[in-house]
Protein backbone atom coordinates (compact mmCIF):
# COMPACT_ATOMS: atom_id res chain seq x y z
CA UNK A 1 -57.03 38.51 14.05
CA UNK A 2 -58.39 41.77 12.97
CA UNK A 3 -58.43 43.14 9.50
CA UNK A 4 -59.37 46.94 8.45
CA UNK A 5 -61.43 47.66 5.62
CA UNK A 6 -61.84 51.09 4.38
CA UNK A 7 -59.08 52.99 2.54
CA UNK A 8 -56.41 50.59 2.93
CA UNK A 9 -55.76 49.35 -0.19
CA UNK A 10 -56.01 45.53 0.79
CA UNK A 11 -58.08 43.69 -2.57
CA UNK A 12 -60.46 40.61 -2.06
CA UNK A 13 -58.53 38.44 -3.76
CA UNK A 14 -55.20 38.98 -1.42
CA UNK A 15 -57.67 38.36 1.92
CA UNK A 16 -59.11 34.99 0.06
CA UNK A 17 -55.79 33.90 0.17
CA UNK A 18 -55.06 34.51 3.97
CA UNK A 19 -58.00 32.85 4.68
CA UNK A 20 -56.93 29.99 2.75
CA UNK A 21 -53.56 30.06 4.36
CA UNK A 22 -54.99 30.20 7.53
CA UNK A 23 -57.35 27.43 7.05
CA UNK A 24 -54.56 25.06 5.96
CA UNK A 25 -52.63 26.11 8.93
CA UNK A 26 -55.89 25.07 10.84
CA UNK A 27 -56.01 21.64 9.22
CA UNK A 28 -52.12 21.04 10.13
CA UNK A 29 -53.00 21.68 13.69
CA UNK A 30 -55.93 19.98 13.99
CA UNK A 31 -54.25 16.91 12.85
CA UNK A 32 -51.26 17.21 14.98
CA UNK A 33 -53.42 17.51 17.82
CA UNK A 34 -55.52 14.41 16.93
CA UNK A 35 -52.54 12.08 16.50
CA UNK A 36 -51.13 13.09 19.53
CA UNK A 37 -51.19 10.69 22.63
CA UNK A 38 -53.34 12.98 25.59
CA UNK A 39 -53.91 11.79 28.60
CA UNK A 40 -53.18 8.19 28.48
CA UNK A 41 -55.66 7.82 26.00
CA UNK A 42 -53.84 6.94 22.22
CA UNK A 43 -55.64 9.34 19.69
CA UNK A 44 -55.76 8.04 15.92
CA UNK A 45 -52.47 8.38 14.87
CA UNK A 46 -53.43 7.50 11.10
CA UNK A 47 -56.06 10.52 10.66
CA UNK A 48 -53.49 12.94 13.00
CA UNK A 49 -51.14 12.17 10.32
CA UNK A 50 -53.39 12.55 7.00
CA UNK A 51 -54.82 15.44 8.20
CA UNK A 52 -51.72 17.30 8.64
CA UNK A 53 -50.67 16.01 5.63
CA UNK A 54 -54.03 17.66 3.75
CA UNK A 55 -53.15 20.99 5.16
CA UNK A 56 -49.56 21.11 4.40
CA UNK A 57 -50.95 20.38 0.97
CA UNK A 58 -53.60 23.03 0.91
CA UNK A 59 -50.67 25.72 1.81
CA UNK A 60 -48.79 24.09 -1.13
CA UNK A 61 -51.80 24.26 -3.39
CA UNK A 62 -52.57 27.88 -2.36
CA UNK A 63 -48.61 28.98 -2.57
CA UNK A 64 -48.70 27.57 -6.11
CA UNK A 65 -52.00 28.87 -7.25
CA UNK A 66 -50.90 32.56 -6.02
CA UNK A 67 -47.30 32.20 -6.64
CA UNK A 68 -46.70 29.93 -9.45
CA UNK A 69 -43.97 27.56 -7.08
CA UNK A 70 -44.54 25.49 -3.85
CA UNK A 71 -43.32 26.49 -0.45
CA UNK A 72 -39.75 26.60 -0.04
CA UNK A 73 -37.31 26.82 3.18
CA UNK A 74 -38.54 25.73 6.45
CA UNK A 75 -41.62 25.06 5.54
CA UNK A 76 -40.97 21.10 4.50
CA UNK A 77 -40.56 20.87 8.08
CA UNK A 78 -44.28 21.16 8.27
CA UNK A 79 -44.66 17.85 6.99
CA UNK A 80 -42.29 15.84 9.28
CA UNK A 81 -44.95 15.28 12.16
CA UNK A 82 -47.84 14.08 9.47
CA UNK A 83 -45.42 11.75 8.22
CA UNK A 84 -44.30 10.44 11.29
CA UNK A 85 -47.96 9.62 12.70
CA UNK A 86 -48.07 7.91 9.04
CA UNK A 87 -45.16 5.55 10.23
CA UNK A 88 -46.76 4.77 13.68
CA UNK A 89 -49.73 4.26 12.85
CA UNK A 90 -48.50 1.94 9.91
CA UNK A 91 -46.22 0.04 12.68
CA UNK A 92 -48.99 -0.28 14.71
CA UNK A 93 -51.75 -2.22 11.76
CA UNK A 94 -48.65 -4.73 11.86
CA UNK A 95 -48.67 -5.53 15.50
């Protein structure tokens, strides 16, 4: 990603955001890719799921700090995989 500085108009406050967006974005990913089974080898399904879960909620958090109202449309569909690594990893502590 490349941003221009100069004469643009852009503030600090709006790129503090992005970042922020883009950070929670990170998170989601990074837990997605850590529940995930690779390779034969069964990844923690239980931190894949909470930290997806923590950046959904940072993107929330930053939505509602900028915008006064939580992310709406599509978006909840962020949360689906999180929650499912939540259920599989709880069905598997009962095994």
């Amino acid at each position: 990603m490349f941003f221009q500085f100069g004469n643009t108009g852009v503030e600090f406050s709006q790129l503090v955001v992005v970042f922020e967006d883009h950070g929670g974005v990170s998170f989601e990913v990074a837990g997605l890719l850590q529940g995930l089974t690779f390779l034969g080898e069964q990844m923690e399904p239980l931190f894949g799921g909470l930290t997806s879960l923590l950046g959904y909620g940072l993107l929330n958090a930053v939505e509602l700090a900028t915008n006064h109202r939580l992310l709406g449309g599509a978006f909840w569909l962020f949360a689906i995989p999180g929650v499912f690594y939540l259920i599989a990893a709880w069905r598997a502590s009962r095994n």
